[in-house]
C-alpha atoms as a PDB file:
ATOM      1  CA  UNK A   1      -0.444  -3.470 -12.252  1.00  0.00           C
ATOM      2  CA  UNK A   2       1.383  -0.675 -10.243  1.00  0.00           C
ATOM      3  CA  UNK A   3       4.261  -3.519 -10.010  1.00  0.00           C
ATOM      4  CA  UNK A   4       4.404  -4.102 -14.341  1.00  0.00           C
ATOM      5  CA  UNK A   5       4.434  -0.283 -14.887  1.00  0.00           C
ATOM      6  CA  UNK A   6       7.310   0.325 -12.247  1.00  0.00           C
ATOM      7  CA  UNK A   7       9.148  -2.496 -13.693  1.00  0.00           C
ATOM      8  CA  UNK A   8       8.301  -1.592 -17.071  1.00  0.00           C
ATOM      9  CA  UNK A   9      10.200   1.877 -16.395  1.00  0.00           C
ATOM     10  CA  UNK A  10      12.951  -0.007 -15.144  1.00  0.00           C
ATOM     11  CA  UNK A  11      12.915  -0.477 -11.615  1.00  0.00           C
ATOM     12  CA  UNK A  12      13.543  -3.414  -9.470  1.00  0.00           C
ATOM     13  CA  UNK A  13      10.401  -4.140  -7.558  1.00  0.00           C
ATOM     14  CA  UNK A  14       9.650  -5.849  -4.405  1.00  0.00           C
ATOM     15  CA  UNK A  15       5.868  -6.396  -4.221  1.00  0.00           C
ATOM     16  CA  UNK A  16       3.768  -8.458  -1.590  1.00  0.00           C
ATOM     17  CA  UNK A  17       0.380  -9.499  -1.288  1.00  0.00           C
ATOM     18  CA  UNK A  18      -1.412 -11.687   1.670  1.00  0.00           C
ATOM     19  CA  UNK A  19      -4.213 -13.022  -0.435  1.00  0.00           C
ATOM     20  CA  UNK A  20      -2.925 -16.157  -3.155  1.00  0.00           C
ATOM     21  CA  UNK A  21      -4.443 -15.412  -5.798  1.00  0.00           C
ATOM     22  CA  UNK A  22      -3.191 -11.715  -6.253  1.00  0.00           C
ATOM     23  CA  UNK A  23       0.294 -13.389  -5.768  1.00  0.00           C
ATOM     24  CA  UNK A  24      -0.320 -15.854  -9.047  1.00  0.00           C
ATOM     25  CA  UNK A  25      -2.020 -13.138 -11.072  1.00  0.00           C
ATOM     26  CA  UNK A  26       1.511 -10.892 -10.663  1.00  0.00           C
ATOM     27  CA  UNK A  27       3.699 -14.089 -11.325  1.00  0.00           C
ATOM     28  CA  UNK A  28       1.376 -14.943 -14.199  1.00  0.00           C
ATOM     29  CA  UNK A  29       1.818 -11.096 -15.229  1.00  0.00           C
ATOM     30  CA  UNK A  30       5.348 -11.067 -14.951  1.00  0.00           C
ATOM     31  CA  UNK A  31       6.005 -13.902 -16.992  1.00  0.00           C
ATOM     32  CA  UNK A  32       3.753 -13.054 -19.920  1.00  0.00           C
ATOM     33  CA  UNK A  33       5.024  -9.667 -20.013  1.00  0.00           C
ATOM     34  CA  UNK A  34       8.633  -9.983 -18.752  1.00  0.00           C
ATOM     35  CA  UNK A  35      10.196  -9.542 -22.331  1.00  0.00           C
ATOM     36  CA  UNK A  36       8.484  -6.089 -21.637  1.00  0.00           C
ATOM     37  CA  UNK A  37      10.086  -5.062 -18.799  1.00  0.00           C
ATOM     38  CA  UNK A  38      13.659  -3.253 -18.152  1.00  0.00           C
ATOM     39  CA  UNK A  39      13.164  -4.205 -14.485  1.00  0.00           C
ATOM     40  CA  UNK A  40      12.416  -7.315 -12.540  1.00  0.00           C
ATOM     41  CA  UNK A  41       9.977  -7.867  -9.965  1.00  0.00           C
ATOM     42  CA  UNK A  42      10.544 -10.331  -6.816  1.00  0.00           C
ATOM     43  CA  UNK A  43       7.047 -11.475  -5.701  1.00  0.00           C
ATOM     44  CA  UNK A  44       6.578 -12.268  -1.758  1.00  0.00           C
ATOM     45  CA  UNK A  45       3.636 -13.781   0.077  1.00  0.00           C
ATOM     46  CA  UNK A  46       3.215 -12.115   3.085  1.00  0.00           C
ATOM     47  CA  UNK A  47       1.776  -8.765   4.846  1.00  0.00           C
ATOM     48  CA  UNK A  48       3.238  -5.483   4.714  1.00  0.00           C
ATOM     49  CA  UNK A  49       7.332  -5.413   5.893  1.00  0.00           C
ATOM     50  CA  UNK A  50       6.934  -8.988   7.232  1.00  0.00           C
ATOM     51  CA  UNK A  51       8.424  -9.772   3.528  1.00  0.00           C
ATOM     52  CA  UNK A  52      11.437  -7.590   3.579  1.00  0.00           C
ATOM     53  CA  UNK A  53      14.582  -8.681   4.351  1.00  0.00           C
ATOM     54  CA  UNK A  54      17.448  -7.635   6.917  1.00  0.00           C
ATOM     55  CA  UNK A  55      18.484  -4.777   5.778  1.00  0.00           C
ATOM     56  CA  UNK A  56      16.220  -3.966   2.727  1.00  0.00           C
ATOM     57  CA  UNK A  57      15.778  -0.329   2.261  1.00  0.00           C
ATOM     58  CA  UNK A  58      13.882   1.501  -1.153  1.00  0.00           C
ATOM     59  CA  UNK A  59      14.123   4.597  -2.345  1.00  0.00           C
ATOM     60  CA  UNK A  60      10.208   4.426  -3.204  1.00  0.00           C
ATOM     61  CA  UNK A  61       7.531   2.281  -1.716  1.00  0.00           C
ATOM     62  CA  UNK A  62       3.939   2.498  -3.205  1.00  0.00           C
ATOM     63  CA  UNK A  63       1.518   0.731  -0.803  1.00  0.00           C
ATOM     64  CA  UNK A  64      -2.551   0.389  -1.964  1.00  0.00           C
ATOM     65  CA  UNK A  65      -4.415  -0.785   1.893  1.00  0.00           C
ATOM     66  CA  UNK A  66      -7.787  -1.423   2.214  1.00  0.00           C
ATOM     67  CA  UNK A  67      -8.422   1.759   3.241  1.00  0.00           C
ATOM     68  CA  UNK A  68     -12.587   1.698   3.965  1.00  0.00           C
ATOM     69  CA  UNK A  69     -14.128   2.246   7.573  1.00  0.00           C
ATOM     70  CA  UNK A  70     -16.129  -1.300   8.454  1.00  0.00           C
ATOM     71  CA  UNK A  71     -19.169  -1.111   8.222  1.00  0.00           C
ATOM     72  CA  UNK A  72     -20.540  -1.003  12.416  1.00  0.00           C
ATOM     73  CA  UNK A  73     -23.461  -3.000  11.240  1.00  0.00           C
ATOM     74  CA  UNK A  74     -22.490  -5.580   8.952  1.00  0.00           C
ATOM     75  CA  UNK A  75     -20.527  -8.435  10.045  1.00  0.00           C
ATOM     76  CA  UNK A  76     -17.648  -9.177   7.111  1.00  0.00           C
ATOM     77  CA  UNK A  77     -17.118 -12.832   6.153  1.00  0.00           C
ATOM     78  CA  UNK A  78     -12.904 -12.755   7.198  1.00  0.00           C
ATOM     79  CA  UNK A  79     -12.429 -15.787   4.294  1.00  0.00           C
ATOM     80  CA  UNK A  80     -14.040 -12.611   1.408  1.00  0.00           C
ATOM     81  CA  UNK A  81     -10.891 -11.487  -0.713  1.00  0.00           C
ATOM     82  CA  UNK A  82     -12.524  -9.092  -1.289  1.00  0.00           C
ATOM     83  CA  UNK A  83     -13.511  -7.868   2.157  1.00  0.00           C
ATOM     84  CA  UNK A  84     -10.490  -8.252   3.035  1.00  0.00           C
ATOM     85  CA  UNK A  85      -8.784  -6.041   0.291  1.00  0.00           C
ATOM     86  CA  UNK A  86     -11.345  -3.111   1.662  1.00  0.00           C
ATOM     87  CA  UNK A  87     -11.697  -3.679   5.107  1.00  0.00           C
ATOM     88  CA  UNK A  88      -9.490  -1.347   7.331  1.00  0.00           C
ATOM     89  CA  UNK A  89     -11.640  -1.334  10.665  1.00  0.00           C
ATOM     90  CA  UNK A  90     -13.528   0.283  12.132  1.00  0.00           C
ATOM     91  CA  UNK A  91     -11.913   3.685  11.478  1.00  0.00           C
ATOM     92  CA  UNK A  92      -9.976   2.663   8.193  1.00  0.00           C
ATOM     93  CA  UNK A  93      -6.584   2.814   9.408  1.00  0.00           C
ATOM     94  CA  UNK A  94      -5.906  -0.508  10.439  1.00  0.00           C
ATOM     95  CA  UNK A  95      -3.071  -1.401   8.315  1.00  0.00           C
ATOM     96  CA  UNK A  96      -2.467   2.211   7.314  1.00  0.00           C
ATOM     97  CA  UNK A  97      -1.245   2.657  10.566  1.00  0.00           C
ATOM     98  CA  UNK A  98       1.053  -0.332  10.864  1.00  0.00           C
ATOM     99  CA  UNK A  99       2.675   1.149   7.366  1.00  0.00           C
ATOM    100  CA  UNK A 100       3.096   4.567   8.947  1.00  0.00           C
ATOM    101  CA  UNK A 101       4.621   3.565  12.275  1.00  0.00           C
ATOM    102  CA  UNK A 102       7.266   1.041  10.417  1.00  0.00           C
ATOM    103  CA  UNK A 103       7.392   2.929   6.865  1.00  0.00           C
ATOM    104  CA  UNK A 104      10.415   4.884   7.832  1.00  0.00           C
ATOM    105  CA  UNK A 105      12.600   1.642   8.398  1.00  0.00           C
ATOM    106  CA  UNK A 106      12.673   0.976   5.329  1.00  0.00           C
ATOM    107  CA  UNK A 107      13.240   4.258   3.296  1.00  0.00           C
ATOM    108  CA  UNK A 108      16.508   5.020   1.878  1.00  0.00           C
ATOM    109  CA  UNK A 109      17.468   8.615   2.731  1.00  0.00           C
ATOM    110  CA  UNK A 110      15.389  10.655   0.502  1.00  0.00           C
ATOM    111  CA  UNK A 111      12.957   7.828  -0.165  1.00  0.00           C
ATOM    112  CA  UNK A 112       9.559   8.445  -0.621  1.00  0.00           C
ATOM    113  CA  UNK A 113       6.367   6.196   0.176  1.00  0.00           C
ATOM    114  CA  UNK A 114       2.949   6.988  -1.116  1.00  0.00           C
ATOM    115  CA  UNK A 115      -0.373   5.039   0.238  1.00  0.00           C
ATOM    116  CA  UNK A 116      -3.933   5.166  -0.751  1.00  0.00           C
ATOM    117  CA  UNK A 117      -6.727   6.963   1.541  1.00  0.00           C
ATOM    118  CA  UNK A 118     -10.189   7.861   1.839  1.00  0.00           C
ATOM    119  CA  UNK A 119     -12.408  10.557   3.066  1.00  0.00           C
ATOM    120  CA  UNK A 120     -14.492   8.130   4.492  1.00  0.00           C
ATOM    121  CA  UNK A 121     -11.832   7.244   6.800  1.00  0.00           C
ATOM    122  CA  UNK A 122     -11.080   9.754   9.720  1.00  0.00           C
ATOM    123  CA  UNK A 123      -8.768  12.509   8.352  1.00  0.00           C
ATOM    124  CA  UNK A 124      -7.571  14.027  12.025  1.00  0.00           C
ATOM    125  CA  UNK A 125      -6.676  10.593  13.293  1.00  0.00           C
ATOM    126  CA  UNK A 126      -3.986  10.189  10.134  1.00  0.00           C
ATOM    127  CA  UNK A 127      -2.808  13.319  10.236  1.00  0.00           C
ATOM    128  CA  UNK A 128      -2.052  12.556  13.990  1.00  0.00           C
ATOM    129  CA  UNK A 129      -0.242   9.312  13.138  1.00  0.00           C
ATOM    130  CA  UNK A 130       1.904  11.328  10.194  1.00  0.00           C
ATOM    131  CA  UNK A 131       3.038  13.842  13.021  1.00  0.00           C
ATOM    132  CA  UNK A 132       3.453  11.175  15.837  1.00  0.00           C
ATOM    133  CA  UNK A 133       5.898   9.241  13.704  1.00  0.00           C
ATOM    134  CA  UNK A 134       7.925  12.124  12.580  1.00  0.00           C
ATOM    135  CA  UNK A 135       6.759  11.655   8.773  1.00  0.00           C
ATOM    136  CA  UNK A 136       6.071  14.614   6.594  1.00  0.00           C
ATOM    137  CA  UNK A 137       3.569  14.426   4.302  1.00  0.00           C
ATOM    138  CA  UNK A 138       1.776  15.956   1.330  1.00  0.00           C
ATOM    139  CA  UNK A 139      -1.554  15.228  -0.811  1.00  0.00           C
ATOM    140  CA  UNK A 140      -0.257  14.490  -4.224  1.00  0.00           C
ATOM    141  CA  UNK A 141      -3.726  13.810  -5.852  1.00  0.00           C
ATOM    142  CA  UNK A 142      -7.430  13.896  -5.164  1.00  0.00           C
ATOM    143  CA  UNK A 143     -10.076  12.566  -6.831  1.00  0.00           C
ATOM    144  CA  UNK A 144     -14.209  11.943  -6.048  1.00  0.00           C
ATOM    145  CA  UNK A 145     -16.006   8.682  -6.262  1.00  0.00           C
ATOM    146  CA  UNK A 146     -19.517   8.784  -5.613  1.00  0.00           C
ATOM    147  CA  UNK A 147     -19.793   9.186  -1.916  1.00  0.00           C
ATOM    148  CA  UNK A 148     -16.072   9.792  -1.122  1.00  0.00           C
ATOM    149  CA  UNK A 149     -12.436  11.357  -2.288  1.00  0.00           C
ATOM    150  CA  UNK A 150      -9.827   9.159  -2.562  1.00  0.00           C
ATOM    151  CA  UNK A 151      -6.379  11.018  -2.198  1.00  0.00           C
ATOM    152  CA  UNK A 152      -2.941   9.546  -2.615  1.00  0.00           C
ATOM    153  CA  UNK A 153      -0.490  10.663   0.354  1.00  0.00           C
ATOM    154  CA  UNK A 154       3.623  10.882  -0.286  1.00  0.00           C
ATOM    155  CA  UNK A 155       5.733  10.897   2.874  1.00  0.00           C
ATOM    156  CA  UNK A 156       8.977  10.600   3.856  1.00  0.00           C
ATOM    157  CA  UNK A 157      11.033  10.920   6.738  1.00  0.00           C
END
């Protein structure tokens, strides 16, 4: 969705996705909608920058990780789409760390990238990562769900 609207506005999007069927929903998207769009979108099966080419730099990068601590009790079925869309270990930042330390690679000067995080997720261990990696970064928006607050993080270099 985030990929149609950007498109839609007139960018030209790179997105990725690790799980096949999300990758044949956005094709199947694209094409039913493309007469829509004043942009194109590239679709790429694969995890995080591991899709990007030599050289590849954005002005804006919009990543949505699974973002939820595991659960210390519950074993997750690794095969579960769904677990794995929500899963990001044991303290949440799995892959949210893996963007932050390689996020900066691929930002053009001035680029921005903006990720997904929750409160249910350790806070101080982020906000270490942001200032290890020489990223600066803001809250942009906040919002409550139940049990936790999801806020949406812009940084750049």
């Amino acid at each position: 969705m985030i990929s149609l609207e950007c498109a839609r506005l007139g960018a030209n999007v790179v997105c990725s996705d690790i799980n096949p069927y999300a990758i044949n929903l956005i094709k199947e998207n694209y094409y039913y909608n493309k007469v829509n769009l004043k942009g194109t979108i590239d679709v790429r099966f694969g995890s995080l920058f591991s899709v990007i080419k030599n050289n590849e730099k954005f002005d804006l990068i919009i990543f949505n990780p699974p973002y939820l601590p595991s659960d210390q009790g519950n074993i997750l079925d690794k095969n579960d789409w769904i677990n794995i869309a929500t899963d990001g270990g044991c303290d949440g930042l799995d892959l949210i760390n893996k963007f932050i330390e390689n996020v900066k690679f691929f930002l053009k000067i001035k680029g921005r990238a903006y990720f997904v995080f929750s409160s249910l997720s350790d806070r101080n261990k982020l906000n270490n990562l942001l200032i290890n990696y020489g990223l600066k970064s803001s809250i942009i928006s906040s919002r409550r769900y139940n049990d936790e607050i999801i806020d949406v993080y812009v940084v750049s270099d």
